[in-house]
PDB file of N, CA and C in Angstrom:
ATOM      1  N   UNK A   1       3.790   0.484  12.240  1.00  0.00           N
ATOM      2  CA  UNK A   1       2.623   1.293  11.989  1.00  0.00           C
ATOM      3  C   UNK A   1       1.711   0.537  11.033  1.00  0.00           C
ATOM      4  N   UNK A   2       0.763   0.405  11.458  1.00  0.00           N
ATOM      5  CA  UNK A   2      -0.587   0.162  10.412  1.00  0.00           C
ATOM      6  C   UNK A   2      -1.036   0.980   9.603  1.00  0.00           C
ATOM      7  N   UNK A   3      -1.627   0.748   8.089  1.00  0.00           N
ATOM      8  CA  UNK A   3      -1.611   1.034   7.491  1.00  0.00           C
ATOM      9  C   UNK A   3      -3.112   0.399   6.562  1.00  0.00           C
ATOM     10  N   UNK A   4      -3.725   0.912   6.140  1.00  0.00           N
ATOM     11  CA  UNK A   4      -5.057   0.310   5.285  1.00  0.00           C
ATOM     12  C   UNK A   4      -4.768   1.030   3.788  1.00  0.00           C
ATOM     13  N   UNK A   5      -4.842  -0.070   3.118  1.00  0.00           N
ATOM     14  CA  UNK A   5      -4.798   0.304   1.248  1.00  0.00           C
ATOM     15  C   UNK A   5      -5.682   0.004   1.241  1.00  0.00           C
ATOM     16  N   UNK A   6      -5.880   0.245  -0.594  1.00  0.00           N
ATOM     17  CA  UNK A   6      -6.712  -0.058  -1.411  1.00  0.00           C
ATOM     18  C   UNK A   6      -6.273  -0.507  -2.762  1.00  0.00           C
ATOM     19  N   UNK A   7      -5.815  -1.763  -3.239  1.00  0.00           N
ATOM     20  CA  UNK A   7      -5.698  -1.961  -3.990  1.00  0.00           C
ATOM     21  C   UNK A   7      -5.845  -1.828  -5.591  1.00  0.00           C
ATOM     22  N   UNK A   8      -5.700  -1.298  -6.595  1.00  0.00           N
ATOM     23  CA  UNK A   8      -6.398  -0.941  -7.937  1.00  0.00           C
ATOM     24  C   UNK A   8      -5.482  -2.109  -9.023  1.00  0.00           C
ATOM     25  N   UNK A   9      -5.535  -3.457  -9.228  1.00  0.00           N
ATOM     26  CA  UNK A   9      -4.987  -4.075  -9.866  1.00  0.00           C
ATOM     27  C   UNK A   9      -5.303  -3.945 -11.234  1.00  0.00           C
ATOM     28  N   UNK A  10      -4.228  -3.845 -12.212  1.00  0.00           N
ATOM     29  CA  UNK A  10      -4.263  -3.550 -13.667  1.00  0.00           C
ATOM     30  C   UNK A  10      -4.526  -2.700 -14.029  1.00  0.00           C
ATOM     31  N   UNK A  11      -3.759  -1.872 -13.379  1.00  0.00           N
ATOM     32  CA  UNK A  11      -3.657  -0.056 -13.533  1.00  0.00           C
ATOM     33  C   UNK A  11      -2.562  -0.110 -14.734  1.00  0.00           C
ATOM     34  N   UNK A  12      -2.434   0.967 -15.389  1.00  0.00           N
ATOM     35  CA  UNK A  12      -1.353   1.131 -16.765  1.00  0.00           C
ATOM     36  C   UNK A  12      -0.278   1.447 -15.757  1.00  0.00           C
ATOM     37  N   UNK A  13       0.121   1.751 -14.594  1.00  0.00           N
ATOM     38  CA  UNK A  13       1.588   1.789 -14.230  1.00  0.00           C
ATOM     39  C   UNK A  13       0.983   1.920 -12.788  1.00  0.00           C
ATOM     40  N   UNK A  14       2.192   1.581 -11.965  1.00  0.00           N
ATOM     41  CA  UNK A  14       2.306   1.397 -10.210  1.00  0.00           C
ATOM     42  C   UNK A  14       2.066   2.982  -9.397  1.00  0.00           C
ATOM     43  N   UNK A  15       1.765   3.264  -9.089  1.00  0.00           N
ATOM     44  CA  UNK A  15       1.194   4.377  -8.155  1.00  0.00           C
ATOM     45  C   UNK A  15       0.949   4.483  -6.793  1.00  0.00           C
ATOM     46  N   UNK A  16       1.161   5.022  -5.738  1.00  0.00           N
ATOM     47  CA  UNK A  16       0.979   4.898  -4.805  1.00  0.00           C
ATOM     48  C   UNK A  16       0.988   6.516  -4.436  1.00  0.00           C
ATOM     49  N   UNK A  17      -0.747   6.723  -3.778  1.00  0.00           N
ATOM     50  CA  UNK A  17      -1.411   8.385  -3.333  1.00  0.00           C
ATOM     51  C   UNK A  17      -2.620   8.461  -3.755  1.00  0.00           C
ATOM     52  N   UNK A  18      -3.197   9.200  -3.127  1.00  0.00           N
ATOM     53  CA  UNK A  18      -4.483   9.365  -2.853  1.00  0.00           C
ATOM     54  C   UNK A  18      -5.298   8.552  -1.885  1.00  0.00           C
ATOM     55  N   UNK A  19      -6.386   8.917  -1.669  1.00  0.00           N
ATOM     56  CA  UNK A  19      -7.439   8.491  -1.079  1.00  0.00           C
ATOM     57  C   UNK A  19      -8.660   7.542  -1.589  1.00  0.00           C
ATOM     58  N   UNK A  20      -8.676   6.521  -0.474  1.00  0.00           N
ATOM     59  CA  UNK A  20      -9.674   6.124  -1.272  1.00  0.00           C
ATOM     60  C   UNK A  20     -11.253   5.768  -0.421  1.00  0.00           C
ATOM     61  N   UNK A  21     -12.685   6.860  -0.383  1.00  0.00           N
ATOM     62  CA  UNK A  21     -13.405   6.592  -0.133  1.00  0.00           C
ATOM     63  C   UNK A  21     -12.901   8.248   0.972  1.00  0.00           C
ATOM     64  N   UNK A  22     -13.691   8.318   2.209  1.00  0.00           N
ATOM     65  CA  UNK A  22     -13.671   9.205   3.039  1.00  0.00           C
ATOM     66  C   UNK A  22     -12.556   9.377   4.125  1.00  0.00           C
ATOM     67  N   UNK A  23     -12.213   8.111   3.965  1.00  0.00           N
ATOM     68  CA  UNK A  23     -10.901   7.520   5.536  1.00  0.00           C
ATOM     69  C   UNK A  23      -9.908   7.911   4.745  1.00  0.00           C
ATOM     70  N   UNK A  24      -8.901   7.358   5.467  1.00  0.00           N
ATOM     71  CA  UNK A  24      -7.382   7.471   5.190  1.00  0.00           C
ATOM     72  C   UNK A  24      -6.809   6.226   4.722  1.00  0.00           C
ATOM     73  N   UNK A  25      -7.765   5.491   4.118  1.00  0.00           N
ATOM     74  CA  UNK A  25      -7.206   4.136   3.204  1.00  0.00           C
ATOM     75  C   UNK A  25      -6.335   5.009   1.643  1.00  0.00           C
ATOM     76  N   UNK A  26      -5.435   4.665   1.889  1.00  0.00           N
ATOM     77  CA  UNK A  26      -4.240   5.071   0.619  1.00  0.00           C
ATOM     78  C   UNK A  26      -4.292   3.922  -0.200  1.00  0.00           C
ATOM     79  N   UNK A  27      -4.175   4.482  -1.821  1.00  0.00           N
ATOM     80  CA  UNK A  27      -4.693   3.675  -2.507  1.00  0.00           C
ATOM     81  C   UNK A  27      -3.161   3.121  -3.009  1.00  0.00           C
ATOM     82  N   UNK A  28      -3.354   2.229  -3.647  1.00  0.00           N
ATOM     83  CA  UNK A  28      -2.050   1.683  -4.290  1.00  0.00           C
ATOM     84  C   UNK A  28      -2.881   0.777  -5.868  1.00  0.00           C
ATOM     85  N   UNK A  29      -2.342   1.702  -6.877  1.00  0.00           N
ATOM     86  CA  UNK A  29      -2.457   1.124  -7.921  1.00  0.00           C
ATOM     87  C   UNK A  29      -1.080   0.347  -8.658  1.00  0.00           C
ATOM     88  N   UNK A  30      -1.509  -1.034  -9.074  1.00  0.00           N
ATOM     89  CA  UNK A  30      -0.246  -1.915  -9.360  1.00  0.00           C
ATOM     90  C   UNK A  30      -0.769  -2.444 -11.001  1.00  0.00           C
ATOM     91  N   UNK A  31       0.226  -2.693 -11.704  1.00  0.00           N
ATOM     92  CA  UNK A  31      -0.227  -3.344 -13.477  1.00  0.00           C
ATOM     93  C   UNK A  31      -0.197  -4.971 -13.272  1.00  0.00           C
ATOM     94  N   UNK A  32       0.051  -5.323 -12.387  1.00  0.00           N
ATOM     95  CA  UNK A  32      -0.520  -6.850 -12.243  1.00  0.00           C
ATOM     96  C   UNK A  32      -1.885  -7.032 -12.067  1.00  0.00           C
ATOM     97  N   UNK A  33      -2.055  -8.538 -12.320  1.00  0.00           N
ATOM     98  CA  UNK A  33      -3.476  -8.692 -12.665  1.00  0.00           C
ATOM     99  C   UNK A  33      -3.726  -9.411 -11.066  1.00  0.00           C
ATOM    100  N   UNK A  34      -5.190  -9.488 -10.405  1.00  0.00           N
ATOM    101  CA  UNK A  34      -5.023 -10.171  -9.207  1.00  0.00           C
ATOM    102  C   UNK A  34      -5.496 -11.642  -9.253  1.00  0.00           C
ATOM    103  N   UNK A  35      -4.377 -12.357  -9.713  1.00  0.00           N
ATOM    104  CA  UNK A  35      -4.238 -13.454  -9.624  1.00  0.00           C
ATOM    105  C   UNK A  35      -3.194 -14.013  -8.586  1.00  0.00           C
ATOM    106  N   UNK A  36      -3.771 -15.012  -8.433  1.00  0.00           N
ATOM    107  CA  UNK A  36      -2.781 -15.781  -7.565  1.00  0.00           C
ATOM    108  C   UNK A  36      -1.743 -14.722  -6.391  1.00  0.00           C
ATOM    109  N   UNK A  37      -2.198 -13.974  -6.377  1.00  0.00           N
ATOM    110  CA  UNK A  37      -1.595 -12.879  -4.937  1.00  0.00           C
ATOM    111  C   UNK A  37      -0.243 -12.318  -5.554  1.00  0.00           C
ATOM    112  N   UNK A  38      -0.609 -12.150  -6.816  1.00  0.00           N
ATOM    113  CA  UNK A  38       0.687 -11.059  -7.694  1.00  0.00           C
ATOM    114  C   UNK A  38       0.032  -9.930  -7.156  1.00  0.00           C
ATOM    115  N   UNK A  39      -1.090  -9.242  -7.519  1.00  0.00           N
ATOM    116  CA  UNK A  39      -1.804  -7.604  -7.129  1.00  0.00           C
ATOM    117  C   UNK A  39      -0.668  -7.735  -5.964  1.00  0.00           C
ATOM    118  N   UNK A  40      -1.165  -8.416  -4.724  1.00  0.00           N
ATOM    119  CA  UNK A  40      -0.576  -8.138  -3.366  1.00  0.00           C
ATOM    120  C   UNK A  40       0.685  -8.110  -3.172  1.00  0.00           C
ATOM    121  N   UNK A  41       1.600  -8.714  -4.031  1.00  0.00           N
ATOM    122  CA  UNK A  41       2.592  -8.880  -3.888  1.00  0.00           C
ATOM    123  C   UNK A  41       2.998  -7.669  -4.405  1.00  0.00           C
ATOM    124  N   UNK A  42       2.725  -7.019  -5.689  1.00  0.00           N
ATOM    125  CA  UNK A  42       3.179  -6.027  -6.061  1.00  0.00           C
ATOM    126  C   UNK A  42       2.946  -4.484  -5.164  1.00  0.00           C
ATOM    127  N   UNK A  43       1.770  -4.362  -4.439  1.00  0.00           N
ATOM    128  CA  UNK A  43       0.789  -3.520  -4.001  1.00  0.00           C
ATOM    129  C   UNK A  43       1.948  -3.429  -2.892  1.00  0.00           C
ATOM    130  N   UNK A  44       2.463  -4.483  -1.718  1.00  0.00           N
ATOM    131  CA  UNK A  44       3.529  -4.166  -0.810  1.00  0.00           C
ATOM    132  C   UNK A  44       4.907  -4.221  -1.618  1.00  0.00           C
ATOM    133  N   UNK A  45       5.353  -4.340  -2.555  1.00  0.00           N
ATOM    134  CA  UNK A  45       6.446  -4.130  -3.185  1.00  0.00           C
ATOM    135  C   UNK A  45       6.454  -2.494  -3.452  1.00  0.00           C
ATOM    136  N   UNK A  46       5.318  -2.076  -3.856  1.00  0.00           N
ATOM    137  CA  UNK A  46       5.337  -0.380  -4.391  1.00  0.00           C
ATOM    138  C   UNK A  46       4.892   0.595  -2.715  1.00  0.00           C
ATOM    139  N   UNK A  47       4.119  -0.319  -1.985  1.00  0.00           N
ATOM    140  CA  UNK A  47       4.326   0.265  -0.441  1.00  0.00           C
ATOM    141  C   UNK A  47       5.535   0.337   0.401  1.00  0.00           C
ATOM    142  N   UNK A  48       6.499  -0.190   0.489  1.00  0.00           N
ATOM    143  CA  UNK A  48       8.095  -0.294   0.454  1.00  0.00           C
ATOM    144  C   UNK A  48       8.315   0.651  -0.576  1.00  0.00           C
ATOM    145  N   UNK A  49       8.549   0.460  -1.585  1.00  0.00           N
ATOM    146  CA  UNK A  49       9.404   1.949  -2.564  1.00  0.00           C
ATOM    147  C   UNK A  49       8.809   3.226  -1.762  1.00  0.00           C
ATOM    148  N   UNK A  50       7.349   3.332  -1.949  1.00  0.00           N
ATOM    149  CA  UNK A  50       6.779   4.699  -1.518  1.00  0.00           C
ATOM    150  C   UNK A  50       7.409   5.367   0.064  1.00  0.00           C
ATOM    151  N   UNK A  51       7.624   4.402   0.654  1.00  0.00           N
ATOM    152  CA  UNK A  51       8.068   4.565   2.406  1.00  0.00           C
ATOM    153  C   UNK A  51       9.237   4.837   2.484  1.00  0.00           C
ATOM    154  N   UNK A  52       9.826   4.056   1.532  1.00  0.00           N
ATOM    155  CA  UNK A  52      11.574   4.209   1.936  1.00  0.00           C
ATOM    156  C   UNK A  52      11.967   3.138   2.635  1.00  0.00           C
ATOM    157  N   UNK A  53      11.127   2.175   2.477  1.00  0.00           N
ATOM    158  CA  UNK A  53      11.942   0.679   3.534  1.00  0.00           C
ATOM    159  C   UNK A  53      11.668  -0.190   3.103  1.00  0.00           C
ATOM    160  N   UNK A  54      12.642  -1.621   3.333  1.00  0.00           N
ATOM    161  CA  UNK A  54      12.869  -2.489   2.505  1.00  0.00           C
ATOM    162  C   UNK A  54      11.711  -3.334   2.497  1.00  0.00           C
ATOM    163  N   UNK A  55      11.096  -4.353   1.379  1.00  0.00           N
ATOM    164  CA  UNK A  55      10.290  -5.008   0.896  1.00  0.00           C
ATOM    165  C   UNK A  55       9.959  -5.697   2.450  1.00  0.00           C
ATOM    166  N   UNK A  56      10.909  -6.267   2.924  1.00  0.00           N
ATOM    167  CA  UNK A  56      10.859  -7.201   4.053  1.00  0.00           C
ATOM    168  C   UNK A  56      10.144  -6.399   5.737  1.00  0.00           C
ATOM    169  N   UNK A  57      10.142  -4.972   5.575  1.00  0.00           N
ATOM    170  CA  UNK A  57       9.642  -4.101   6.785  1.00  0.00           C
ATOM    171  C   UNK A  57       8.313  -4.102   6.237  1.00  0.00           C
ATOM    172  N   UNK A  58       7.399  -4.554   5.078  1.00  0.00           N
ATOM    173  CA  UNK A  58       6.072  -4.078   4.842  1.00  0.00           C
ATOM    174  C   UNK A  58       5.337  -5.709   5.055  1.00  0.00           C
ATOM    175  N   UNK A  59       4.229  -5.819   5.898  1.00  0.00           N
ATOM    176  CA  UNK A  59       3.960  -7.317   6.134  1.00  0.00           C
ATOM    177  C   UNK A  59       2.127  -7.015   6.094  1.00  0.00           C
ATOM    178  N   UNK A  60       1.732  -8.082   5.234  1.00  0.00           N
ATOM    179  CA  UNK A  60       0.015  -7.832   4.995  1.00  0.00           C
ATOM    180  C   UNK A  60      -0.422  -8.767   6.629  1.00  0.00           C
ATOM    181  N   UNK A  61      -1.405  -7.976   7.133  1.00  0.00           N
ATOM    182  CA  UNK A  61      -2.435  -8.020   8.196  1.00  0.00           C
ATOM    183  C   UNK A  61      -3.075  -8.764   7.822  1.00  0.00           C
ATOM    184  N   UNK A  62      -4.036  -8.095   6.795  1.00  0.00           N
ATOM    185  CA  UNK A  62      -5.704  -9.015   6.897  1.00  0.00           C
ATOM    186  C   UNK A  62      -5.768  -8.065   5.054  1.00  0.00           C
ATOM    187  N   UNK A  63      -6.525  -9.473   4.342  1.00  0.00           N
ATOM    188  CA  UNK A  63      -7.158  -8.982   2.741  1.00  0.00           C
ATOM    189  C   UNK A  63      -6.645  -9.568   1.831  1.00  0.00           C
ATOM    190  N   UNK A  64      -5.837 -10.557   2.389  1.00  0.00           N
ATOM    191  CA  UNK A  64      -4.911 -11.813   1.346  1.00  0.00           C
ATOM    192  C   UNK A  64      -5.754 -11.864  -0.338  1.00  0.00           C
ATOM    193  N   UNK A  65      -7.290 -11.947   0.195  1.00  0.00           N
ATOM    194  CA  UNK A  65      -7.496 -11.922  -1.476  1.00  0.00           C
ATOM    195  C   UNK A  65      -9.127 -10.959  -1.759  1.00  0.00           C
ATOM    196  N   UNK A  66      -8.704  -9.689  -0.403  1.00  0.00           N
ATOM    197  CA  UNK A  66      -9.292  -8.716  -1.606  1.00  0.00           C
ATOM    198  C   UNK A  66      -8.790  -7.489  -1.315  1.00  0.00           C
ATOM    199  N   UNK A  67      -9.456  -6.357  -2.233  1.00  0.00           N
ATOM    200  CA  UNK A  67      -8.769  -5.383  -2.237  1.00  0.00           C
ATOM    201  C   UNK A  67      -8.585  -4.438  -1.268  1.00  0.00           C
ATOM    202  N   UNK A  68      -9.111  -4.749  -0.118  1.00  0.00           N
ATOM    203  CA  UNK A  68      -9.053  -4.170   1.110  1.00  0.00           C
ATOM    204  C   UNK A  68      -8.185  -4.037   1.801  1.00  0.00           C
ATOM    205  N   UNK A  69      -6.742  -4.166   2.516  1.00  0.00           N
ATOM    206  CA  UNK A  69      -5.882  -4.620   3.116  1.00  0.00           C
ATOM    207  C   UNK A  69      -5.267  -3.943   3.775  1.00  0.00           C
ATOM    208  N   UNK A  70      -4.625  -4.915   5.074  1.00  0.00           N
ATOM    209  CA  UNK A  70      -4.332  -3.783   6.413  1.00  0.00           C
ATOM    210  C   UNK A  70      -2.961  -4.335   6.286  1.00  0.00           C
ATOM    211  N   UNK A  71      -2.242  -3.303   6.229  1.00  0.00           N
ATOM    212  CA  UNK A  71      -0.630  -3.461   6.226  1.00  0.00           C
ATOM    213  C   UNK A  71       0.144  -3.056   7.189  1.00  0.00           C
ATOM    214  N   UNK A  72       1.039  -4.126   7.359  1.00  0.00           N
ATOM    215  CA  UNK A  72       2.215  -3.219   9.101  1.00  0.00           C
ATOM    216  C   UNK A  72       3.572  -2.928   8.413  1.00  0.00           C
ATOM    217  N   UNK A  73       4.104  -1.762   8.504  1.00  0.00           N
ATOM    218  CA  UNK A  73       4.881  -1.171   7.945  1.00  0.00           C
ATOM    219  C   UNK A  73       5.997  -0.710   9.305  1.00  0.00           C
ATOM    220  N   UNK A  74       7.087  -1.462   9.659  1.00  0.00           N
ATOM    221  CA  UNK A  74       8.263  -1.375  10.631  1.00  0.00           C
ATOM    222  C   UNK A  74       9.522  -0.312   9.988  1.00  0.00           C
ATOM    223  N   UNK A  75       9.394   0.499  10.868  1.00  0.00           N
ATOM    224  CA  UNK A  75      10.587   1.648  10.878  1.00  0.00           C
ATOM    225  C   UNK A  75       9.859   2.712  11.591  1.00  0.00           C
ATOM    226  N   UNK A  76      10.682   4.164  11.780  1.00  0.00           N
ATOM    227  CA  UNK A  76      10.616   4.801  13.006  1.00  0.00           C
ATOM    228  C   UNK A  76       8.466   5.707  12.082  1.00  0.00           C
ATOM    229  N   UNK A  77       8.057   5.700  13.845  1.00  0.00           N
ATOM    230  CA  UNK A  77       6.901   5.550  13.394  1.00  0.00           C
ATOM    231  C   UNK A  77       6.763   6.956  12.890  1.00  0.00           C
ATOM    232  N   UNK A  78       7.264   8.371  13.550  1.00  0.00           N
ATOM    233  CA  UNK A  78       7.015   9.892  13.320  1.00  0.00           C
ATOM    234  C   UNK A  78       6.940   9.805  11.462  1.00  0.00           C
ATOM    235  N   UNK A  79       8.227   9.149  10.844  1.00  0.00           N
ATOM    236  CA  UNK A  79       8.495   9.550   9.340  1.00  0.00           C
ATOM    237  C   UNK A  79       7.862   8.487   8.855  1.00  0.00           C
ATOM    238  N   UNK A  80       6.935   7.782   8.763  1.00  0.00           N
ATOM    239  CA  UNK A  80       5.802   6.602   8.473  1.00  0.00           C
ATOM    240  C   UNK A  80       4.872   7.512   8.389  1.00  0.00           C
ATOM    241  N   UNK A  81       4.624   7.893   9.404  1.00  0.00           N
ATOM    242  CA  UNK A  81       3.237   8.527   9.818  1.00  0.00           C
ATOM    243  C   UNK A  81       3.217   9.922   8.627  1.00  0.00           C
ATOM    244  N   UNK A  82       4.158  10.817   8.400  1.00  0.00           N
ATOM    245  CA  UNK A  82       4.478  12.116   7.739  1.00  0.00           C
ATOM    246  C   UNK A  82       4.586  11.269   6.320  1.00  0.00           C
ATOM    247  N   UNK A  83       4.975  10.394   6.454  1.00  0.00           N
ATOM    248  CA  UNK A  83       5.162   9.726   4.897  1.00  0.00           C
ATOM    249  C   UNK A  83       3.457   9.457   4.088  1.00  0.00           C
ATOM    250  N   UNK A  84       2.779   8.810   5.276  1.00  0.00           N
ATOM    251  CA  UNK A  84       1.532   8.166   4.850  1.00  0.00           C
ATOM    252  C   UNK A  84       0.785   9.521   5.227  1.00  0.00           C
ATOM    253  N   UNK A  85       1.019  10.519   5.297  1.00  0.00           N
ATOM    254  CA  UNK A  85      -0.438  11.677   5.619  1.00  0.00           C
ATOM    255  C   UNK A  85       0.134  12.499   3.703  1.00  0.00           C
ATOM    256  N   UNK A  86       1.417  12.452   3.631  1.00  0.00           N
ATOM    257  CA  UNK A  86       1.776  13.284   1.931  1.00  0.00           C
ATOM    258  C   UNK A  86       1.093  12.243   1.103  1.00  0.00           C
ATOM    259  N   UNK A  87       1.267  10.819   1.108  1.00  0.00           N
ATOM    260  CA  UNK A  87       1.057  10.079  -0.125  1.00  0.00           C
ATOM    261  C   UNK A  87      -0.889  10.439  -0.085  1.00  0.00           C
ATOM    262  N   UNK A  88      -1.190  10.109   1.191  1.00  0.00           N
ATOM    263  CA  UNK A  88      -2.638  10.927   1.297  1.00  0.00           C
ATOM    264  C   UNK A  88      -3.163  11.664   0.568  1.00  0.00           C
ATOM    265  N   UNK A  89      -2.817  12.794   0.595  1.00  0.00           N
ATOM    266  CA  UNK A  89      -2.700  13.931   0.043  1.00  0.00           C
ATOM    267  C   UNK A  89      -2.536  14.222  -1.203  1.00  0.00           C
ATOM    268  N   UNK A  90      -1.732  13.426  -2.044  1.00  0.00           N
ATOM    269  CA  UNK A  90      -1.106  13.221  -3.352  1.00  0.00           C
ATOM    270  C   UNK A  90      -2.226  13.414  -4.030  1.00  0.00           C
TER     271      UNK A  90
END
């Protein structure tokens, strides 16, 4: 399943919910700074915790270095999909 964030690098702690803008881009706030592709690294590290699947099922699309980014997230798609409409919501 695809997936569009929004990155918030050098947030006071990791977060993942809400909305960001009118769509269904879910935001992901991370306390790394975006250097050298730590933000990103952390941003799919806390997209894995939030899902329930391992670091290695969350793989960046497209936004390597900005805060835009389209993420593919592997496991069964129904509880992805119910997962990413609550963190939505959050």
């Amino acid at each position: 399943m695809r997936v569009a964030i929004r990155v918030k690098p050098g947030s006071s702690r990791t977060a993942v919910g809400g909305r960001h803008g009118d769509g269904d881009v879910l935001v992901v706030a991370v306390t790394a700074r975006a250097v050298d592709g730590k933000a990103t690294d952390a941003a799919l590290r806390a997209v894995a915790e939030a899902f329930g699947v391992r670091r290695g099922d969350v793989t960046l699309v497209t936004g390597a270095t900005s805060r835009d980014k389209l993420i593919e997230i592997d496991g069964d798609t129904a509880g992805l999909a119910a997962t990413r409409d609550a963190l939505l919501d959050a």
